[in-house]
Protein backbone atom coordinates (compact mmCIF):
# COMPACT_ATOMS: atom_id res chain seq x y z
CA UNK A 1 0.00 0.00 0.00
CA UNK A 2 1.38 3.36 -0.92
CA UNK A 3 0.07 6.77 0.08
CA UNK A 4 1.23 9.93 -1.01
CA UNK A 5 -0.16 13.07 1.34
CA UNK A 6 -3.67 11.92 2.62
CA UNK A 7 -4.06 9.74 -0.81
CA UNK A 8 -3.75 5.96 -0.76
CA UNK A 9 -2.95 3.65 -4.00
CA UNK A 10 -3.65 -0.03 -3.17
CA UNK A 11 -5.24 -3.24 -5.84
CA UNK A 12 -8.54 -2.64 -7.29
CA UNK A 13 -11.23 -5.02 -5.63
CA UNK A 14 -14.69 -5.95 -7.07
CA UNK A 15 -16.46 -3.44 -4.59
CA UNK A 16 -14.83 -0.77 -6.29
CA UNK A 17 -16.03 -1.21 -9.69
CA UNK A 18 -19.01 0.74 -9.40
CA UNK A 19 -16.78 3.73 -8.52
CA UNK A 20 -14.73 2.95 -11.22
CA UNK A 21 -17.39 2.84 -13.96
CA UNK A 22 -18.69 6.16 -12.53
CA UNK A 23 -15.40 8.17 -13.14
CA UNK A 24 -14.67 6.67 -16.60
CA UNK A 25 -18.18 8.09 -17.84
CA UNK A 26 -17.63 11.60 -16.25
CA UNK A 27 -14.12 12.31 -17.92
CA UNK A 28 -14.58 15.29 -20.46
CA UNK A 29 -11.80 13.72 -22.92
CA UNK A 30 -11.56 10.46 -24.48
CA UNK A 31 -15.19 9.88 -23.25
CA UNK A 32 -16.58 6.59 -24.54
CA UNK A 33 -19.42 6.93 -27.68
CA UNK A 34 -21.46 4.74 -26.16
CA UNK A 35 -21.71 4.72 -22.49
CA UNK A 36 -22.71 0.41 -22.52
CA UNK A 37 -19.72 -0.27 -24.29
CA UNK A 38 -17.79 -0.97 -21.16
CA UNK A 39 -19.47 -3.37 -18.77
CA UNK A 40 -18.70 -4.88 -15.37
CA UNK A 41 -17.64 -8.06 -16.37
CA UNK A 42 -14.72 -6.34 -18.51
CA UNK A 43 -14.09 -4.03 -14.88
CA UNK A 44 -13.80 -7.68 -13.31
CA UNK A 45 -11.51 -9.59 -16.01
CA UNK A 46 -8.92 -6.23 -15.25
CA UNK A 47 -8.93 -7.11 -11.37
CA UNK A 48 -7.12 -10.99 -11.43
CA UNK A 49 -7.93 -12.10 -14.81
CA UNK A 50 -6.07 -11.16 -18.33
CA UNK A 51 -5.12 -7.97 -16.28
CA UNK A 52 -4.68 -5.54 -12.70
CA UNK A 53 -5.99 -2.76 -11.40
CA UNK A 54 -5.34 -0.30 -8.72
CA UNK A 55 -6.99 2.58 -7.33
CA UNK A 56 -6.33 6.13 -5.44
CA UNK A 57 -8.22 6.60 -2.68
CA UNK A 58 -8.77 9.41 -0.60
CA UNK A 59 -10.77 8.86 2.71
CA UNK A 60 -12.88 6.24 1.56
CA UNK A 61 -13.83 7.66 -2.29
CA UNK A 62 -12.20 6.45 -5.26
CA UNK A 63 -10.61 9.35 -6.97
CA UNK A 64 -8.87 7.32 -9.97
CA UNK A 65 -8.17 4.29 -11.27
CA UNK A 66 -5.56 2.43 -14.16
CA UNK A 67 -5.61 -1.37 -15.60
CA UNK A 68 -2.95 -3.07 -17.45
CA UNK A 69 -3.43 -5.70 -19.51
CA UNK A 70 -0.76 -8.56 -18.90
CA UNK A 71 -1.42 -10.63 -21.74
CA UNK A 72 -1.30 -7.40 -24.03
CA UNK A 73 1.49 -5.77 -22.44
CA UNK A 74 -0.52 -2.56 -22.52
CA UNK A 75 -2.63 0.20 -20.48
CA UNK A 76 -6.40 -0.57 -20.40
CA UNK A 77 -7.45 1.88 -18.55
CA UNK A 78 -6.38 5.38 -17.17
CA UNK A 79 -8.67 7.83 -15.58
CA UNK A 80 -8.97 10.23 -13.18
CA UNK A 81 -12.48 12.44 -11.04
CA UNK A 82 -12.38 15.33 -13.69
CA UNK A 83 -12.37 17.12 -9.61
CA UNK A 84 -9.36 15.12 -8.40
CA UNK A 85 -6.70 16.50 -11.26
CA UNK A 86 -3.90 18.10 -10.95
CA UNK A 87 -2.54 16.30 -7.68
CA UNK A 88 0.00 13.77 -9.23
CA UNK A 89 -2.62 10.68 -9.06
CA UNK A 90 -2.35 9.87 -12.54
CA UNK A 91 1.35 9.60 -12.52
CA UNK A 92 1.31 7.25 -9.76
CA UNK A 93 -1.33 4.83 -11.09
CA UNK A 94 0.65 5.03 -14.37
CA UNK A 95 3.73 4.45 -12.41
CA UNK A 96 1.87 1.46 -10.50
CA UNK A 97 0.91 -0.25 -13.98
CA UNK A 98 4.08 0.07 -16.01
CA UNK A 99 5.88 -1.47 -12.62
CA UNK A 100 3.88 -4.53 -12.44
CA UNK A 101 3.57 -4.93 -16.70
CA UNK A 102 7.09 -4.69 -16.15
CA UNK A 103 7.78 -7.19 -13.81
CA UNK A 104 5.38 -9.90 -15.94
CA UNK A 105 8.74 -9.51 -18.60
CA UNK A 106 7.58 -7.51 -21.11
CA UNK A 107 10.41 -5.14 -22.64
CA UNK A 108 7.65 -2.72 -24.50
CA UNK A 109 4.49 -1.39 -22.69
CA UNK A 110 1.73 0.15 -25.56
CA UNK A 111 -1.87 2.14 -24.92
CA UNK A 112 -3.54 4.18 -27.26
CA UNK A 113 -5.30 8.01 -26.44
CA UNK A 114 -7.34 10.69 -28.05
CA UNK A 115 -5.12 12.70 -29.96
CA UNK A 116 -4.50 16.53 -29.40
CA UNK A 117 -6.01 16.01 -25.76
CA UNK A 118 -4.57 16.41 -21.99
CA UNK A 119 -3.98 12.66 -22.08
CA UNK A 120 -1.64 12.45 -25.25
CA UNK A 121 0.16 15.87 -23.54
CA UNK A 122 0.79 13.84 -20.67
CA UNK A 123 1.93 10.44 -22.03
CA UNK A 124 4.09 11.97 -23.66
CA UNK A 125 5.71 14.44 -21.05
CA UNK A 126 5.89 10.87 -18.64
CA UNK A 127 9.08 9.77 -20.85
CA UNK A 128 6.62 7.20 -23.74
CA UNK A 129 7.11 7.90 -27.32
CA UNK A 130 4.55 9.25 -29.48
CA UNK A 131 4.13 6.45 -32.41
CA UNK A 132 1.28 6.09 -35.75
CA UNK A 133 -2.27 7.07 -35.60
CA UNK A 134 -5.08 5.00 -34.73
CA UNK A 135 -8.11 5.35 -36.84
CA UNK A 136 -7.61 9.08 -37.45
CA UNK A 137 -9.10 9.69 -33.60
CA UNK A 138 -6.36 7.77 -31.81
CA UNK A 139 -2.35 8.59 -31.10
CA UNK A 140 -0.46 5.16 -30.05
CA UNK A 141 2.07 5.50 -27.63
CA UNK A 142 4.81 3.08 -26.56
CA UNK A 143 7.80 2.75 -23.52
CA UNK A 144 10.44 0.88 -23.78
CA UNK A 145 12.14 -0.96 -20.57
CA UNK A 146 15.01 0.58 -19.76
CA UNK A 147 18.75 -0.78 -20.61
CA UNK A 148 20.94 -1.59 -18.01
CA UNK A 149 23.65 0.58 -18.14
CA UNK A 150 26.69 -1.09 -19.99
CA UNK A 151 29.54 -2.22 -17.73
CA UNK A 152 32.23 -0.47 -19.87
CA UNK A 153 33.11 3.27 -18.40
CA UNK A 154 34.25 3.61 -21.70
CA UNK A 155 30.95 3.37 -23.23
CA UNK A 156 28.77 7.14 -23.03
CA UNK A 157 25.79 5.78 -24.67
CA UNK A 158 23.41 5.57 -21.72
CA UNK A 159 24.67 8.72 -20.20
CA UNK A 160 24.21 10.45 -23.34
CA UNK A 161 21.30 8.96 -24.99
CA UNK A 162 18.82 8.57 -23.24
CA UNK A 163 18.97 11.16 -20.88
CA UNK A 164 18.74 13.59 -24.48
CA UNK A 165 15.76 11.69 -25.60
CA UNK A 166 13.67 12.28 -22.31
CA UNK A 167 14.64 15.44 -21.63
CA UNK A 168 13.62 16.72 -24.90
CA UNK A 169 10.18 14.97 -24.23
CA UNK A 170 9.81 16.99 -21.37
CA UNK A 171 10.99 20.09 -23.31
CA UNK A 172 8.29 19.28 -25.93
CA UNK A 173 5.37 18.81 -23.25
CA UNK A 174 6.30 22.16 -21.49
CA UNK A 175 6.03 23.85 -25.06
CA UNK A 176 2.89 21.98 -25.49
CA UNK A 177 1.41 23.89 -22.60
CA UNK A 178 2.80 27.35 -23.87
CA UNK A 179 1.62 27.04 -27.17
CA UNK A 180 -2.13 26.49 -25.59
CA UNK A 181 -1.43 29.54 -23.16
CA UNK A 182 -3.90 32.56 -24.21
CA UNK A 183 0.09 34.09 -24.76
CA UNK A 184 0.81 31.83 -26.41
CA UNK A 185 2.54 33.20 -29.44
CA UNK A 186 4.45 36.03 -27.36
CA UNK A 187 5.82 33.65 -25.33
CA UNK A 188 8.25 32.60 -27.95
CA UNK A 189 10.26 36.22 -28.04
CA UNK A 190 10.18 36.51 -23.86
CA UNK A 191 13.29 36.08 -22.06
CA UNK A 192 14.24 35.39 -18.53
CA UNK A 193 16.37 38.87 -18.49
CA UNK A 194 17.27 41.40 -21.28
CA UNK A 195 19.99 40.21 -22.93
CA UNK A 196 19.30 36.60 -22.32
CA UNK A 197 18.45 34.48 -25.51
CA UNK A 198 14.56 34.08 -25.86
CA UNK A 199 12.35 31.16 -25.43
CA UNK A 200 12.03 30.14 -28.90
CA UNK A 201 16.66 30.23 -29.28
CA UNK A 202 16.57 28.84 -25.70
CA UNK A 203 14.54 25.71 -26.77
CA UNK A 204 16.79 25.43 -30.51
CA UNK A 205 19.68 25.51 -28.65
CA UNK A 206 18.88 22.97 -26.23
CA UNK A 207 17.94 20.25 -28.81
CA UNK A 208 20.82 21.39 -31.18
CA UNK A 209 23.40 20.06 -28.11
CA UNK A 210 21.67 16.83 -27.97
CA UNK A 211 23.05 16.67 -31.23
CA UNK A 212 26.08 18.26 -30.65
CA UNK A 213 27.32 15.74 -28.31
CA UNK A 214 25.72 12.51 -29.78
CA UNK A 215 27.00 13.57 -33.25
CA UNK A 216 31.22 13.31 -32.58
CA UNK A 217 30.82 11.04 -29.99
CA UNK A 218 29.07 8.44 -32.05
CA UNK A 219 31.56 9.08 -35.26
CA UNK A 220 29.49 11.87 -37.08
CA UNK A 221 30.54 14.87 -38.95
CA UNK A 222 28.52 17.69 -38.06
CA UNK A 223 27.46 20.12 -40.77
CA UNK A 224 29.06 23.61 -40.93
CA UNK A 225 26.67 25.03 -38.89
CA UNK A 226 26.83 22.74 -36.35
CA UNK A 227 23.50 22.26 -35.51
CA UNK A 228 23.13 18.94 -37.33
CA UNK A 229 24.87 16.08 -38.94
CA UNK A 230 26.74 16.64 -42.44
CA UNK A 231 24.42 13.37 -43.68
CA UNK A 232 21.29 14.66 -42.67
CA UNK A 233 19.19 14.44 -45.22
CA UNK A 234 17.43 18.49 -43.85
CA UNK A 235 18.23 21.79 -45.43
CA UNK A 236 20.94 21.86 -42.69
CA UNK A 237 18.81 21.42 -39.93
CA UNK A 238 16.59 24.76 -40.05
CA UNK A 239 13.11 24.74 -38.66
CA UNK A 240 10.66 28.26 -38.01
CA UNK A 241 10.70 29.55 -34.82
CA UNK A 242 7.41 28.81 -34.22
CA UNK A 243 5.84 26.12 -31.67
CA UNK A 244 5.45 24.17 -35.10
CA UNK A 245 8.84 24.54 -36.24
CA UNK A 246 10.77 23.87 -32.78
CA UNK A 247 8.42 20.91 -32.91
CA UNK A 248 9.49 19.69 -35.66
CA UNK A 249 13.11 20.61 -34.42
CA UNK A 250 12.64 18.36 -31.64
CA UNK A 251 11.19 15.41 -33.42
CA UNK A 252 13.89 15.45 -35.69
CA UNK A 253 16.39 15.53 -33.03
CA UNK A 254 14.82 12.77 -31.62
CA UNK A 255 14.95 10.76 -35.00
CA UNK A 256 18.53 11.42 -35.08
CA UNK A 257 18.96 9.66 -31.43
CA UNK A 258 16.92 6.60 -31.87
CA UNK A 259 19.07 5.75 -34.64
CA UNK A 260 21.82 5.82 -32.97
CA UNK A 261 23.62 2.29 -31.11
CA UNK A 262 25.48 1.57 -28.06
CA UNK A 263 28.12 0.23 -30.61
CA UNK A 264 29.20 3.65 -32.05
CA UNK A 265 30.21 5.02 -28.85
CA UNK A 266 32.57 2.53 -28.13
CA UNK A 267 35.67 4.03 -27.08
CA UNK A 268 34.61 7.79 -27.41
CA UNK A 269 35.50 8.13 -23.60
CA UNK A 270 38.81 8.53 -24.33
CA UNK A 271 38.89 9.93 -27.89
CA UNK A 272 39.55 13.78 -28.29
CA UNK A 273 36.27 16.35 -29.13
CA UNK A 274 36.16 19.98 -30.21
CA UNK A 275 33.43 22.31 -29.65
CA UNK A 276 32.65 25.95 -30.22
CA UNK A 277 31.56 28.10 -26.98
CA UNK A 278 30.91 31.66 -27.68
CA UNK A 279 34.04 32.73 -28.77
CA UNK A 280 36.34 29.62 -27.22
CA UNK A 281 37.24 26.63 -28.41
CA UNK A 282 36.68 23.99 -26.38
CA UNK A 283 38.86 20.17 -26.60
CA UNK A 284 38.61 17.78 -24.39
CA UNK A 285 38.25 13.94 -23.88
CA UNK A 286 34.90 12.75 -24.88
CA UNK A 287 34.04 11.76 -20.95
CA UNK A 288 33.97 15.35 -19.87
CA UNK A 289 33.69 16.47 -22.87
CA UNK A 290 29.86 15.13 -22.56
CA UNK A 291 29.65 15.02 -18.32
CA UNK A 292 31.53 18.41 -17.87
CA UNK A 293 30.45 20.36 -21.24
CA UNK A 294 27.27 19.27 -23.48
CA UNK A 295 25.51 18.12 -20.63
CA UNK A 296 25.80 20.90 -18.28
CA UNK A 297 24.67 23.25 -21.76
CA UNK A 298 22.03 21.72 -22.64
CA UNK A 299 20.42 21.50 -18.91
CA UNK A 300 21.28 25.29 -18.98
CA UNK A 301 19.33 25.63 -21.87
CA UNK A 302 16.26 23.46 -21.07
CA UNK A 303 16.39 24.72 -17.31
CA UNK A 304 16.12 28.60 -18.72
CA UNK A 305 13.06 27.61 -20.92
CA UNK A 306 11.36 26.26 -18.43
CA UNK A 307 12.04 29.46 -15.90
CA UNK A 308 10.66 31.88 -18.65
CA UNK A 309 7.58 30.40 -18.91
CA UNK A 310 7.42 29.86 -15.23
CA UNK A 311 7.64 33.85 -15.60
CA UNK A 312 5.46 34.17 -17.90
CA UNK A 313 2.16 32.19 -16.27
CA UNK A 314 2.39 28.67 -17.18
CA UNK A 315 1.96 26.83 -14.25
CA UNK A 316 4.64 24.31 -14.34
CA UNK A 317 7.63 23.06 -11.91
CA UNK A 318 9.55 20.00 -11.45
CA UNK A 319 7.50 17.61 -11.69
CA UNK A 320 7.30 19.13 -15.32
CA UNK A 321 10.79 18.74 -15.59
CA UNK A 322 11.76 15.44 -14.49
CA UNK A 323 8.86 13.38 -14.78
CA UNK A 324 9.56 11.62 -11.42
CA UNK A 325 8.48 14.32 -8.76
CA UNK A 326 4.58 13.64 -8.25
CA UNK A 327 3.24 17.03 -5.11
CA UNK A 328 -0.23 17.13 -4.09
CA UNK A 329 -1.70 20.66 -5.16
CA UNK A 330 -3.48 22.68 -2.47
């Protein structure tokens, strides 16, 4: 049994399917066409049948719930009391489901969501990757067990990698949220202080160092500009400066990432890396070269982003930014 402030997330039991049923049919997004299309005997096959369930309670009332499907490999069910949002319950259910799908062996964990709704914003700021449409309605979404970490020092792939790849997720999600701000379009010329680059450079720059370190390390010539690699098959890289084109900035960032292998980075620990910063020229071994350098840029990059629109209204904080912190909202 876990509890988190006066809420309490324990297995899903046949008394609480009524409860259940009642929350799925009061959600305002992805709500169900035809209200009999669910029925209690699919609520009871999710409890110790082809699936689990769990539920949040607070002082006796259910305010959420999530299934997984074990034979699937996949999220049922995820919903929360359209009053009850906001205090971190979803990510905890999720959290509950993936652990136990998981722990039955399977290396990729699926569900499917309304597209262009608060659900697909927030699968995709919780680290999954945003795959094919579903019948023109539905976005499918997928998240890959982790890889241990390779027992080779000399080996930067997983802390290079993958810490890019989610970290640009969560830079997408928070631009996500600004782009659906009333302020929206301003926000992408505000900056945390005059001088300071603005939002729109602050989140280029940020997914241009993913690049910038992956690139050399994994054996790439960048392109003259060094935004991208020489191969890339872009007009060098250049996307608007709009929340479309940093979008598309991202995604292509991303593309450039999850082609990349554990095997290319073989020995770039030791292996000598130049970079331009400001008006230096930076050389150094690839291990600080990424820990000491890239790393530490593009954090300062992502980090300033997420202060200007902080500034600027949009309620977000670090559970925005990581993923992992889940507070209760007064």
């Amino acid at each position: 049994m876990n509890t988190t402030s006066t809420l309490t997330f324990r297995l899903a039991t046949v008394a609480d399917i009524g409860a259940m049923s009642a929350i799925r049919l009061a959600v305002t997004e992805n709500r169900l066409r035809d209200a009999g299309r669910i029925t209690s005997a699919m609520y009871r096959d999710y409890l110790d049948g082809v699936g689990r369930s769990w539920v949040c309670e607070d002082d006796g009332v259910i305010a959420g719930f999530a299934s997984a499907d074990r034979a699937q490999g996949s999220i049922w069910a995820l919903f929360i009391d359209p009053a009850r949002e906001g205090q971190g319950i979803g990510k905890r259910l999720l959290a509950l489901a993936v652990e136990d799908l998981f722990a039955q062996g399977h290396e990729q964990i699926v569900l499917s969501t309304g597209a262009d709704t608060r659900a697909d914003i927030f699968y995709e700021s919780q680290g999954w990757e945003r795959g094919k449409m579903k019948d023109d309605i539905e976005v499918q979404y997928s998240l890959q067990r982790l890889r241990e970490a390779p027992a080779s020092t000399d080996n930067l792939y997983e802390a290079s990698v993958p810490v890019f790849r989610r970290y640009l997720g969560r830079l997408r999600a928070m631009l996500a949220l600004a782009e659906a701000h009333p302020q929206g379009p301003a926000l992408l010329d505000a900056r945390l202080a005059p001088g300071m680059l603005t939002l729109a450079v602050q989140a280029e720059v940020a997914a241009n160092f993913a690049v910038r370190a992956c690139a050399p390390l994994a054996g790439s010539t960048l392109s003259d500009s060094g935004a991208f690699p020489a191969s890339a098959l872009r007009d060098s890289g250049k996307f608007p400066a709009t929340y479309k084109g940093l979008g598309q900035r991202i995604d292509f960032v991303l593309g450039f990432l999850n082609a990349l292998t554990p095997a290319q980075f073989d020995g770039a620990a030791s292996r000598m890396f130049s970079d331009r910063a400001g008006e230096a020229l930076v050389t150094l071994p690839g291990q600080p070269f990424l820990l000491q350098y890239a790393l530490p840029n593009f954090f300062f990059h992502l980090t300033t982003a997420c202060a200007i629109l902080r500034q600027n209204g949009i309620a977000i904080g670090k559970a925005d930014f990581d993923g992992f912190h889940v507070y209760t909202r007064t």
